[in-house]
C-alpha atoms as a PDB file:
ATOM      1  CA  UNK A   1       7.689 -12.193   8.834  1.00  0.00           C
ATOM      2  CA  UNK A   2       5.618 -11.354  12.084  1.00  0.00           C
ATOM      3  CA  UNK A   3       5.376  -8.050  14.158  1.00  0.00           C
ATOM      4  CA  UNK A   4       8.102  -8.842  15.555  1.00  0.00           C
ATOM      5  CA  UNK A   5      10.045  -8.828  12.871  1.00  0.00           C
ATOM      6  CA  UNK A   6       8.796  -5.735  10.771  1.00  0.00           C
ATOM      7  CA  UNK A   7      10.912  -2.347  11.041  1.00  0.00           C
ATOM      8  CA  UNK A   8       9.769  -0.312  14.451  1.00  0.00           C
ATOM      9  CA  UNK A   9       9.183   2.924  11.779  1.00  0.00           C
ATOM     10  CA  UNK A  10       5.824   0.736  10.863  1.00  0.00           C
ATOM     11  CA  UNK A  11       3.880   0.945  13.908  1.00  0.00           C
ATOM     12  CA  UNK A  12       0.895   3.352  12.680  1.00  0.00           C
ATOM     13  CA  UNK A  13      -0.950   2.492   9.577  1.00  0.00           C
ATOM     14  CA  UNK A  14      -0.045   4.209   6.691  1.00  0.00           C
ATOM     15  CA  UNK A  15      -3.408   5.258   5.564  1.00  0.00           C
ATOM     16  CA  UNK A  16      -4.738   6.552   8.823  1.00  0.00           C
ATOM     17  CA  UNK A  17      -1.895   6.720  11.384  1.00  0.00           C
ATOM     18  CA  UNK A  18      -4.115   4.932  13.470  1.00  0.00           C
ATOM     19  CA  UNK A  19      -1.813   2.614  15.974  1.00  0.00           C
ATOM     20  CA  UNK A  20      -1.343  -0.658  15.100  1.00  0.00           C
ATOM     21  CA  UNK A  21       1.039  -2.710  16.361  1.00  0.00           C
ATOM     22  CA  UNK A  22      -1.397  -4.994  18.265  1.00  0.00           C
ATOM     23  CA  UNK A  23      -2.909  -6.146  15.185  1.00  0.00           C
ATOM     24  CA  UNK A  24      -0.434  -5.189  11.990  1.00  0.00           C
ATOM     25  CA  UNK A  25      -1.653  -5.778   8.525  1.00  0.00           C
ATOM     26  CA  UNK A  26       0.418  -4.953   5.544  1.00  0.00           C
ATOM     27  CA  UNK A  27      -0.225  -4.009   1.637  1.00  0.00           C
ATOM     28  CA  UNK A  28       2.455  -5.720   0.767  1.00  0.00           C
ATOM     29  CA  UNK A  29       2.967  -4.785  -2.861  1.00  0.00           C
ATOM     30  CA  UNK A  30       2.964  -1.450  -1.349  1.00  0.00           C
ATOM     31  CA  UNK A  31       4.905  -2.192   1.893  1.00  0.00           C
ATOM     32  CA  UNK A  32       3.510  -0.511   4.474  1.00  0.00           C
ATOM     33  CA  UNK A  33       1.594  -1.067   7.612  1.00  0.00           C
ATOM     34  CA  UNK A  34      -1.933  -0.975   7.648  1.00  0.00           C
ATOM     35  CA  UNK A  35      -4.625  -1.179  10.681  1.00  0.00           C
ATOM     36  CA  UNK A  36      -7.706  -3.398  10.371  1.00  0.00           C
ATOM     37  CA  UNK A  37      -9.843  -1.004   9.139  1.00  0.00           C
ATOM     38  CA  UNK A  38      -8.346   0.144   6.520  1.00  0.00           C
ATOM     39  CA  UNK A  39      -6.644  -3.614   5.304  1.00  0.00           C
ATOM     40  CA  UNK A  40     -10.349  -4.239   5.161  1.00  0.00           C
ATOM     41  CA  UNK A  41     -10.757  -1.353   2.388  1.00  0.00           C
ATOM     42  CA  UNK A  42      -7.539  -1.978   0.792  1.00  0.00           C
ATOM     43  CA  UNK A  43      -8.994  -5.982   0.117  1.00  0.00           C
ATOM     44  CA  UNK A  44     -12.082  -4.364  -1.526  1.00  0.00           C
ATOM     45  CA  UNK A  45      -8.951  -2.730  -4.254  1.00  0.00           C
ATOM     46  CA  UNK A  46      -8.275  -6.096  -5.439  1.00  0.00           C
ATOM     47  CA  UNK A  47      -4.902  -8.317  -4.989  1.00  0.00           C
ATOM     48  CA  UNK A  48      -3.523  -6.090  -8.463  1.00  0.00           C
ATOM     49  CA  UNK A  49      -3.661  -3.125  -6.495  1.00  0.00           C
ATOM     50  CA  UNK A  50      -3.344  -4.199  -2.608  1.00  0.00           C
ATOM     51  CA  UNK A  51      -2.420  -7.361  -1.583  1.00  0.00           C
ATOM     52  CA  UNK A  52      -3.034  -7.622   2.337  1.00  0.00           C
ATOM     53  CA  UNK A  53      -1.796  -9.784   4.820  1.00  0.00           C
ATOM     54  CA  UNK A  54      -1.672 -10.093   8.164  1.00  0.00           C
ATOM     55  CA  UNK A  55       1.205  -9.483  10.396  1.00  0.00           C
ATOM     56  CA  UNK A  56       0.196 -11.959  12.706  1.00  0.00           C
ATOM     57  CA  UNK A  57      -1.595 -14.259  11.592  1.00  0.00           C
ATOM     58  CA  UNK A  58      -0.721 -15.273   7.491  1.00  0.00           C
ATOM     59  CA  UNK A  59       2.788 -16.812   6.858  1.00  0.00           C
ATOM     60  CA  UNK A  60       4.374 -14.261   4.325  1.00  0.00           C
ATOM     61  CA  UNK A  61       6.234 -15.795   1.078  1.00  0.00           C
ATOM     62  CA  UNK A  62       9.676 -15.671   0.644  1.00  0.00           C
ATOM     63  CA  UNK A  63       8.963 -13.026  -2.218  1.00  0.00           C
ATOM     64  CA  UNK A  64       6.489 -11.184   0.127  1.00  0.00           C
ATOM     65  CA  UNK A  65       9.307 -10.995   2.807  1.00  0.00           C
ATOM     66  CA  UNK A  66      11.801  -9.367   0.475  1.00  0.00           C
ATOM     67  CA  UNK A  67       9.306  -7.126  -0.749  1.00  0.00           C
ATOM     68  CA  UNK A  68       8.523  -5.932   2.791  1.00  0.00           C
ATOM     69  CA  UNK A  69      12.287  -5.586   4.189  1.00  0.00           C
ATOM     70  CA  UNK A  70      12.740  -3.099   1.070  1.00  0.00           C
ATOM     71  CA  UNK A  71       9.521  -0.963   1.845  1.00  0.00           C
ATOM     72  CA  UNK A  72       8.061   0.614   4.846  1.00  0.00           C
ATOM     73  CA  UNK A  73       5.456   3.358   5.277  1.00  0.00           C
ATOM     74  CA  UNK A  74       8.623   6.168   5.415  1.00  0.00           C
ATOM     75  CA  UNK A  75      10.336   4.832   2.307  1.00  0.00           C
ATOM     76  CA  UNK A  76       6.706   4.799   0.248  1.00  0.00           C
ATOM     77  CA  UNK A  77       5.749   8.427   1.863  1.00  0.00           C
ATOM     78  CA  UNK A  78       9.393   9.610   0.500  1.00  0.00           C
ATOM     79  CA  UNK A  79       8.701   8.048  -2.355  1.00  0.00           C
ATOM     80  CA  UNK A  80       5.499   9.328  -3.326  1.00  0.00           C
ATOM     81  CA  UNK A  81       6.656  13.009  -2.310  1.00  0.00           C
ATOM     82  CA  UNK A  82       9.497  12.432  -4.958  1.00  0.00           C
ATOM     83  CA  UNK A  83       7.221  12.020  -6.988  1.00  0.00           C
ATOM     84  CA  UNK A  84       5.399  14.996  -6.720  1.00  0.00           C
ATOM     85  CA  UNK A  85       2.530  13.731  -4.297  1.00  0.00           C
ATOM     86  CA  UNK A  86       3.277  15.344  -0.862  1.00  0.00           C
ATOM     87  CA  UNK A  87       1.248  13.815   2.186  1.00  0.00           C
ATOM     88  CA  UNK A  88      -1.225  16.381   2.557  1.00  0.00           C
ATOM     89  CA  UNK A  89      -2.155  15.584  -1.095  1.00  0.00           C
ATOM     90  CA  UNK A  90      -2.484  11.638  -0.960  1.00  0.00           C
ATOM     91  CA  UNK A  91      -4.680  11.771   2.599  1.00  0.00           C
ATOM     92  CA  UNK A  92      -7.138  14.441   0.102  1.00  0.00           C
ATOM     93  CA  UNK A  93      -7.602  11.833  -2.234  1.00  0.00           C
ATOM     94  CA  UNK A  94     -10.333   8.821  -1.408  1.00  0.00           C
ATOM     95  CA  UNK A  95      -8.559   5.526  -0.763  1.00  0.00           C
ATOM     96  CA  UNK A  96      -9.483   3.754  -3.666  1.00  0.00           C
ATOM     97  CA  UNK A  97      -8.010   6.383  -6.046  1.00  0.00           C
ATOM     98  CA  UNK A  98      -4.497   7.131  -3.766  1.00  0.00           C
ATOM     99  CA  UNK A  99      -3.306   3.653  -5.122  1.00  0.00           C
ATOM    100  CA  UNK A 100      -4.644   4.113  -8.919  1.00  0.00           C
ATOM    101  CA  UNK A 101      -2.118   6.846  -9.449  1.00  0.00           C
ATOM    102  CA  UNK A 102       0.671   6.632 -11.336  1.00  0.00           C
ATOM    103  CA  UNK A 103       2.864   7.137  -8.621  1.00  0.00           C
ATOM    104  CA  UNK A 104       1.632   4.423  -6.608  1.00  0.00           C
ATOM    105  CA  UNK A 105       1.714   1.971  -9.675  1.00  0.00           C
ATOM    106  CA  UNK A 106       5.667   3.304 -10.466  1.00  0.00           C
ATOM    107  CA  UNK A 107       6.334   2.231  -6.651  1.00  0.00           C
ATOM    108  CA  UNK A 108       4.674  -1.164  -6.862  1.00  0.00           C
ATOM    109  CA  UNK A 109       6.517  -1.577  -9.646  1.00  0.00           C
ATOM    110  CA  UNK A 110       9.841  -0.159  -8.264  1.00  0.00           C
ATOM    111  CA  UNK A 111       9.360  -2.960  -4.912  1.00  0.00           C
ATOM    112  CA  UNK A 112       8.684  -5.526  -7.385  1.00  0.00           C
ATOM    113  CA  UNK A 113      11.834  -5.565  -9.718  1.00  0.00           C
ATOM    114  CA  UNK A 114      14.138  -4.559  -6.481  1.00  0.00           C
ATOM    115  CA  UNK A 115      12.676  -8.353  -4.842  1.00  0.00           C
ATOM    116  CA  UNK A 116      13.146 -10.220  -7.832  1.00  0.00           C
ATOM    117  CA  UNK A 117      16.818  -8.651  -8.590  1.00  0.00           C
ATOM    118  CA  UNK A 118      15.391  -7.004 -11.556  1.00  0.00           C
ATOM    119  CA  UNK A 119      16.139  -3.685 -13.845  1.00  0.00           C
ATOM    120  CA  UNK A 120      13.956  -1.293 -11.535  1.00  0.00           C
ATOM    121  CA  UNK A 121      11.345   0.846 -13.056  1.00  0.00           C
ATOM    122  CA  UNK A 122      11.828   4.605 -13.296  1.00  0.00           C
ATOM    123  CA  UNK A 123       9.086   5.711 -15.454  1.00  0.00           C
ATOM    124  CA  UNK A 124       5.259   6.192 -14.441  1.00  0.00           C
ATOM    125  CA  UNK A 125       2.533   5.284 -16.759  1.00  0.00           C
ATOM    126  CA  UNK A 126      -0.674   6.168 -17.628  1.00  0.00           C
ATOM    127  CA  UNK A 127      -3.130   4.009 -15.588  1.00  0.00           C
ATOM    128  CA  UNK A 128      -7.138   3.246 -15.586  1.00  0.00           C
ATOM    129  CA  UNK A 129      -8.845   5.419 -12.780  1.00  0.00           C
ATOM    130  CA  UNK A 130     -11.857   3.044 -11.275  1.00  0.00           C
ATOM    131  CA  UNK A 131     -15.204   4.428 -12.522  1.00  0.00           C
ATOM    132  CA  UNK A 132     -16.926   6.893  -9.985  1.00  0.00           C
ATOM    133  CA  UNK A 133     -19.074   4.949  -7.366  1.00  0.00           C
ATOM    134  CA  UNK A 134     -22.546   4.680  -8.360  1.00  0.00           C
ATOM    135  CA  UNK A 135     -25.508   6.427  -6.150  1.00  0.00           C
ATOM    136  CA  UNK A 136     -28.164   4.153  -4.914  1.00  0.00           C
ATOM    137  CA  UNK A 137     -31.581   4.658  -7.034  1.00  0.00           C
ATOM    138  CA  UNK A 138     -33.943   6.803  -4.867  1.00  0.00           C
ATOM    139  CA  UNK A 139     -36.515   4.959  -3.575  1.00  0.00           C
ATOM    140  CA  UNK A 140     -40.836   5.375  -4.333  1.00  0.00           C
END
């Protein structure tokens, strides 16, 4: 899968709406379309959470492919606002936590079993929030 070959509906980043069609990444547990910028703090979530690629210049899996072709950023914004997380609510939270929430980890999930022709996941679970970032010591 290339740039090329992605659906047109994934030519902003997900995160950001930032254009990216000149350099597409992906989340591809998630499915969506990510620019640069934020790929690079979607790697610093860890593969469990975010696994990123890029568009143009890794060779995506046969697995990763079908995971893609049955995501998209419009299918995982629908999703999440089925869920009971509207847009305006997801951009409020800080990056790190938007894909720690239940909802996220019930669509992961949900892309997951649909790719390997398995029974698809319909309830969310409780999952383990990262702990809080921790301030720099003042210096003396």
């Amino acid at each position: 899968m290339t740039a090329s070959t992605t659906p047109a509906w994934d030519g902003c980043c997900f995160d950001c709406a930032a254009p990216c069609a000149e350099d597409p990444w992906a989340s591809v547990n998630h499915a969506v379309r990510l620019c640069i910028r934020c790929a690079g703090a979607h790697r610093a979530l860890g593969v469990h959470i975010s696994f990123v690629r890029s568009l143009q210049l890794d060779e995506l899996s046969a697995a990763e492919v079908a995971t893609m072709a049955r995501g998209g950023n419009d299918r995982c914004r629908e999703f999440l606002e089925a869920k009971g997380v509207p847009r305006r609510v997801w951009l409020a939270l800080a990056l790190p936590l938007r894909y720690q929430t239940p909802a996220a980890d019930l669509y992961r999930r949900v892309l997951a079993a649909e790719a390997a022709g398995e029974e698809v996941p319909t309830e969310m679970r409780a999952v383990a929030l990262p702990p809080p970032p921790v301030a720099p010591a003042p210096e003396r």
